[in-house]
Protein backbone atom coordinates (compact mmCIF):
# COMPACT_ATOMS: atom_id res chain seq x y z
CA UNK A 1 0.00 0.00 0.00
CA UNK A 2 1.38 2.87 -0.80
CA UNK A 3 -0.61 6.76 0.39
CA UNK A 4 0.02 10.47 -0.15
CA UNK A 5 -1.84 12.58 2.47
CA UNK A 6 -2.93 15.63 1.75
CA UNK A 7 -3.43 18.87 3.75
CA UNK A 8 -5.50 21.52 4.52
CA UNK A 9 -6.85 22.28 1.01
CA UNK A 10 -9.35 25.24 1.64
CA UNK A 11 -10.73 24.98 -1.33
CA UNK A 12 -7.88 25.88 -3.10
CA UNK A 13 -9.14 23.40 -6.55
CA UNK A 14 -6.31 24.69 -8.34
CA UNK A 15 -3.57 24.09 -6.53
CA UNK A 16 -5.30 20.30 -5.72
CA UNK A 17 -5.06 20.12 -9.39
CA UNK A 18 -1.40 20.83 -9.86
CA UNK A 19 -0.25 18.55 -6.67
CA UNK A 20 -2.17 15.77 -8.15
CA UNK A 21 0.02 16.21 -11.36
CA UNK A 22 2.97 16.94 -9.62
CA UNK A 23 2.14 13.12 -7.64
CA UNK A 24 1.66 11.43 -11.46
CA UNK A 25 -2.28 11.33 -11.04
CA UNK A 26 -4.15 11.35 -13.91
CA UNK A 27 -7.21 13.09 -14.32
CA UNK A 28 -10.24 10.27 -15.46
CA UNK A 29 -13.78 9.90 -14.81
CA UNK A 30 -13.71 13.59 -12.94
CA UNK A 31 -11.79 12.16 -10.33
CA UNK A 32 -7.62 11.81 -9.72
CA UNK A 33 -6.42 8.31 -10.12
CA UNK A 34 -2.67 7.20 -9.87
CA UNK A 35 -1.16 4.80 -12.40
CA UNK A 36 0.40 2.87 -9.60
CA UNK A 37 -2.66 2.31 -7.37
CA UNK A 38 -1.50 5.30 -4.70
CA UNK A 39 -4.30 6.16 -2.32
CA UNK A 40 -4.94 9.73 -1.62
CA UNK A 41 -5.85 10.51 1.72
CA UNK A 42 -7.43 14.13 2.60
CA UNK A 43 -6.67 14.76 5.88
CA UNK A 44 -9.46 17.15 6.54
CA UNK A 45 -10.66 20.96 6.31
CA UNK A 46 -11.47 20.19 2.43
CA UNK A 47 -13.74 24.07 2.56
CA UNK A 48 -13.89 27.16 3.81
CA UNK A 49 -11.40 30.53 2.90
CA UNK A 50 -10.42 29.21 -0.47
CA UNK A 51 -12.56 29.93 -3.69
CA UNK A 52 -13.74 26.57 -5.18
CA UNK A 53 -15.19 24.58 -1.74
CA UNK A 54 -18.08 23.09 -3.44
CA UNK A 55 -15.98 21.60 -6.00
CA UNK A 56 -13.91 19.96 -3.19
CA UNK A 57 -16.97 18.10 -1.54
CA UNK A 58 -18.24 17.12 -4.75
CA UNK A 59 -14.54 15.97 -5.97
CA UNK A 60 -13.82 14.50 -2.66
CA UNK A 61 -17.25 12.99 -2.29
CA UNK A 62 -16.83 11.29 -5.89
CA UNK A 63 -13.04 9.79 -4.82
CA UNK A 64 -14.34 8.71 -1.40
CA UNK A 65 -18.04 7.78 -1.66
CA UNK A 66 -18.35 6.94 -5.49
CA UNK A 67 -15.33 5.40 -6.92
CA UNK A 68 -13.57 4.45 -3.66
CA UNK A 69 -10.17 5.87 -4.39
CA UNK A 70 -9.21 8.00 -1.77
CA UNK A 71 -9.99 8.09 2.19
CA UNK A 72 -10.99 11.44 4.13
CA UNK A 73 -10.87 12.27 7.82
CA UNK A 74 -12.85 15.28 8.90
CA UNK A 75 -11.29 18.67 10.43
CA UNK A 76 -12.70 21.29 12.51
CA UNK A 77 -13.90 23.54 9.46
CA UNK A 78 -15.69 20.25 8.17
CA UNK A 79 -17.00 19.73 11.60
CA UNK A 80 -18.47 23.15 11.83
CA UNK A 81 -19.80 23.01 8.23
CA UNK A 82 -21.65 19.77 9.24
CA UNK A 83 -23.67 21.37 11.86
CA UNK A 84 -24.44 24.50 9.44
CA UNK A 85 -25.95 21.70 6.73
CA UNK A 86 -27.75 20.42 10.16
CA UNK A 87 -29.04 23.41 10.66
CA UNK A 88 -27.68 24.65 13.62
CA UNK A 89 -27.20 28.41 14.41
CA UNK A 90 -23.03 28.50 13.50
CA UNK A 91 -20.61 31.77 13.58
CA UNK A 92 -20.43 32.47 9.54
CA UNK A 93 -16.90 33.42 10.77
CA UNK A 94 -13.32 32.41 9.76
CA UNK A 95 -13.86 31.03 6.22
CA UNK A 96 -17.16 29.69 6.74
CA UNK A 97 -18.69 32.17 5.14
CA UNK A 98 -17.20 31.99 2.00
CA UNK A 99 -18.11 28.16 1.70
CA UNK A 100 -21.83 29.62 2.79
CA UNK A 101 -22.04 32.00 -0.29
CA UNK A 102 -20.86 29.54 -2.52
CA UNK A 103 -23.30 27.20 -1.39
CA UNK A 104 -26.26 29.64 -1.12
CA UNK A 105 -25.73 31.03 -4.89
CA UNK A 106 -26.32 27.46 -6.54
CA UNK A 107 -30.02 26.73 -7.81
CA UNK A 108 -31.81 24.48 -4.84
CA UNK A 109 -31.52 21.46 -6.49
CA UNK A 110 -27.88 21.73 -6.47
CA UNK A 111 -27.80 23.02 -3.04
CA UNK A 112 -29.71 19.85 -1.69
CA UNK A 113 -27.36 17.13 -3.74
CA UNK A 114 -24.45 19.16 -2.44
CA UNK A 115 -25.52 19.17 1.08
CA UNK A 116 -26.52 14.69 0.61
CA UNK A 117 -22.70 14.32 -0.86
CA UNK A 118 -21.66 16.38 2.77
CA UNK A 119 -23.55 14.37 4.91
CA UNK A 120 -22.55 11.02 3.40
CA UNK A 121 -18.98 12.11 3.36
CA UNK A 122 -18.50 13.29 6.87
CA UNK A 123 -21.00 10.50 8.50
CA UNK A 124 -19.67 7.66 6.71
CA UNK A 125 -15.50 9.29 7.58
CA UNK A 126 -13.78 7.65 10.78
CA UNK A 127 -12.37 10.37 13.29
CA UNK A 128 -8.75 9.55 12.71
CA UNK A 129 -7.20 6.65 10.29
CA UNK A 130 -5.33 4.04 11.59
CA UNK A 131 -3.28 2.50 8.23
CA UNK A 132 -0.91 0.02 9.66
CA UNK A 133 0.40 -0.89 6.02
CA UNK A 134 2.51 2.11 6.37
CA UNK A 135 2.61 2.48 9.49
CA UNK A 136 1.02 5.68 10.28
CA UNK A 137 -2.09 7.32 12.01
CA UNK A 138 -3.64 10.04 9.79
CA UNK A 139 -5.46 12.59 12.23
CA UNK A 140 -6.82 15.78 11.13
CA UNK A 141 -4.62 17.95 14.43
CA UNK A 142 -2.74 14.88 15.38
CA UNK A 143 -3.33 12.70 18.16
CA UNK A 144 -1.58 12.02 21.44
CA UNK A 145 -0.02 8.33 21.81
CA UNK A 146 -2.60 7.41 24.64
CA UNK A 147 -5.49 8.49 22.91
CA UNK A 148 -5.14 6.05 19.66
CA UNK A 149 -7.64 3.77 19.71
CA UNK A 150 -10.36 6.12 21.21
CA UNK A 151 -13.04 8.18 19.70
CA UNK A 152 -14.71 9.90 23.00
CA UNK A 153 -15.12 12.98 23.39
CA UNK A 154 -12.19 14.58 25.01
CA UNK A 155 -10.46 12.17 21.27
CA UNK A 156 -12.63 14.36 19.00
CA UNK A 157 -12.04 17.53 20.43
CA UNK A 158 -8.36 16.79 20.70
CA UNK A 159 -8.25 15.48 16.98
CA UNK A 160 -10.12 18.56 15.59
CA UNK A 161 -8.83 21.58 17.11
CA UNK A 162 -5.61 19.96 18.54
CA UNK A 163 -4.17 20.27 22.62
CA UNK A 164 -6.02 23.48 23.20
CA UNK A 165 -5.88 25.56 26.46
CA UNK A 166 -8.92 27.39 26.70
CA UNK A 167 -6.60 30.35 26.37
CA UNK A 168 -6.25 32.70 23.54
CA UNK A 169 -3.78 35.28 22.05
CA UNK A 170 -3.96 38.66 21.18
CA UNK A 171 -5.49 38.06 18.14
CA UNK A 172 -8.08 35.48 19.17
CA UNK A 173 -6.41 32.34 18.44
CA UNK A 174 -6.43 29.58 20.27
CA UNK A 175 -3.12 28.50 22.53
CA UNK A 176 -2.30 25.02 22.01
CA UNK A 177 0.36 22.64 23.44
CA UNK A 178 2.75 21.34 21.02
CA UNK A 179 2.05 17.62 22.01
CA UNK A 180 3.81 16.04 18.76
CA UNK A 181 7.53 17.14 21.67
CA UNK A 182 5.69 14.27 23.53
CA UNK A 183 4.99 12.01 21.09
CA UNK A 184 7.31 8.78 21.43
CA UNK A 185 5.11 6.63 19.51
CA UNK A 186 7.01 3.97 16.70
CA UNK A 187 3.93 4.75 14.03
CA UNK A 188 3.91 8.51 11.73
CA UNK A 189 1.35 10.68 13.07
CA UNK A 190 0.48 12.81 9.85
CA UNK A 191 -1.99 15.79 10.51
CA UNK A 192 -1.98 19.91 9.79
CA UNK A 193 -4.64 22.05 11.18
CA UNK A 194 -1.37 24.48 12.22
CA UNK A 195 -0.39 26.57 9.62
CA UNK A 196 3.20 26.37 8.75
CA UNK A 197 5.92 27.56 5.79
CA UNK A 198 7.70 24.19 5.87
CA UNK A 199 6.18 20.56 6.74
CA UNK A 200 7.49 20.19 10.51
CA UNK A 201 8.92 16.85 11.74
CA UNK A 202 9.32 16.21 15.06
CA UNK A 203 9.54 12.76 16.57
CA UNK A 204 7.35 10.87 14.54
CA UNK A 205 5.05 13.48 13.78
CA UNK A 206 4.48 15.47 10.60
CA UNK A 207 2.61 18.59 10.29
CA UNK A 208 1.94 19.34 6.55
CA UNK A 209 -0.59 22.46 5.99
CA UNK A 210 1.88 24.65 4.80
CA UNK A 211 -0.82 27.46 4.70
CA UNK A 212 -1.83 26.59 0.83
CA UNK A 213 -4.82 29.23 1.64
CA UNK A 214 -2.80 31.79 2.89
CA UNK A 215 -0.57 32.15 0.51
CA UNK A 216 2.07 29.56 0.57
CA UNK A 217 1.87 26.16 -0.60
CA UNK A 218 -0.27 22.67 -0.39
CA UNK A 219 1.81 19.71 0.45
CA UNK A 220 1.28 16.02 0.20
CA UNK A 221 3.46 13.68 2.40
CA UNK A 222 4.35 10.33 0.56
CA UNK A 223 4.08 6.88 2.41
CA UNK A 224 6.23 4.66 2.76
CA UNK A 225 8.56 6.88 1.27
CA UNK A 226 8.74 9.61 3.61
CA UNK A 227 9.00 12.01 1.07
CA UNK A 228 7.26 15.71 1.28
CA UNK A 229 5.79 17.53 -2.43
CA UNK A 230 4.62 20.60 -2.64
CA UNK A 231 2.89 23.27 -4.96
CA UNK A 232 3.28 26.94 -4.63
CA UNK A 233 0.05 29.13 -3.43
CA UNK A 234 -2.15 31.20 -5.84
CA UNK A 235 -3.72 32.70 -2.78
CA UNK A 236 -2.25 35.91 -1.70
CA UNK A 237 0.58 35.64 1.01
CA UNK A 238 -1.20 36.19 4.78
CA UNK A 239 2.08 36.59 6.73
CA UNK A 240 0.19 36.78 10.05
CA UNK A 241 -1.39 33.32 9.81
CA UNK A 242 1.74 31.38 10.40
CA UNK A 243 2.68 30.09 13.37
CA UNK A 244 6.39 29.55 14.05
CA UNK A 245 7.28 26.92 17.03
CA UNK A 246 10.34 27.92 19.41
């Protein structure tokens, strides 16, 4: 078995588009298929900020759902568009909004098959992937060693929004631990969430949303090879949305 993981795509379709080619996928029956049998995995946050997000469910929904060619763990901004589609009365803040006036422009019919692909997609994805062929845990904000093979609560939150405090910073972010320092697992831990210029390694961790939405690039990390490839940004550059670890 042999994966590429994919972060935080934002709707970004474009640059999706040019990482596929840049991993030697083809482009057939409006989905991405590799020559070699690769499995894509989308390690969550597939909307919100970006400009094409309803192209991403229904492209992700049609490699997942339809043709079975891909896997897809849910992120916080999936999460949160989930309970919008549900109904429930959700902040149209940070990025949902611009998946919102997508959604809200397309003729009803549209909007109800679009909102059916959601639903099947996120109810039908598992909270974190476990993928013991190449030895790695695919988790949306990562996941601490202890809580692998969990799914409660305090899991979910954890795998979603990452080790949060409670606390914020001056600009309204939240303050979260760096747990991958205490990671000491033997298995990859791939996840993003955390904005970053370059994919960050530490232990056996790998964060890989290099902030495609803000400006920077989308990157895919390779399994078993270990190998990181990435595609510049057509977003315009965000400096402030970066977070740099001491």
């Amino acid at each position: 078995m042999s994966i590429d993981v994919i972060g935080d795509v934002h709707g970004c379709m474009e640059e999706l588009q040019e990482l596929f080619h840049a991993l030697g996928y083809k482009y057939e029956q409006h989905i991405f298929v590799h020559p070699d049998g690769r499995i894509p995995v989308f390690l969550g946050d597939i909307t919100d900020r970006g400009p094409h997000s309803i192209g991403l469910i229904k492209l992700v929904y049609d490699m997942v759902i339809v043709h079975k060619k891909a896997h897809y763990v849910p992120g916080n901004h999936c999460n949160k568009l989930y309970r919008y589609f549900l109904g429930n009365n959700v902040n149209q803040r940070y990025g949902l909004e611009t998946t919102v006036s997508e959604y809200t422009s397309l003729p009803k019919a549209e909007q109800h098959a679009v909102k059916q692909q959601f639903f099947k997609l996120y109810e039908n994805a598992p909270l974190y992937l476990t993928l013991p062929e190449v030895n790695a845990i695919v988790a949306h904000a990562g996941i601490k060693e202890a809580y692998i093979g969990r799914t409660d609560k305090r899991v979910k939150t954890f795998v979603l929004y990452g080790d949060i405090t409670g606390e914020f910073d001056e600009d309204g972010r939240p303050i979260r631990r760096d747990w991958a320092l205490n990671y000491h697992g033997t298995s990859w831990i791939v996840y993003g969430h955390t904005p970053i210029k370059q994919p960050r390694i530490i232990n056996n961790t790998i964060n890989i949303d290099t902030g495609c939405v803000f400006g920077n690039s989308l990157t895919a990390f390779r399994l078993p090879e270990e190998e990181t490839v990435s595609v510049p940004s057509k977003q315009p550059l965000i400096e402030e949305k970066f977070h740099y670890f001491e």
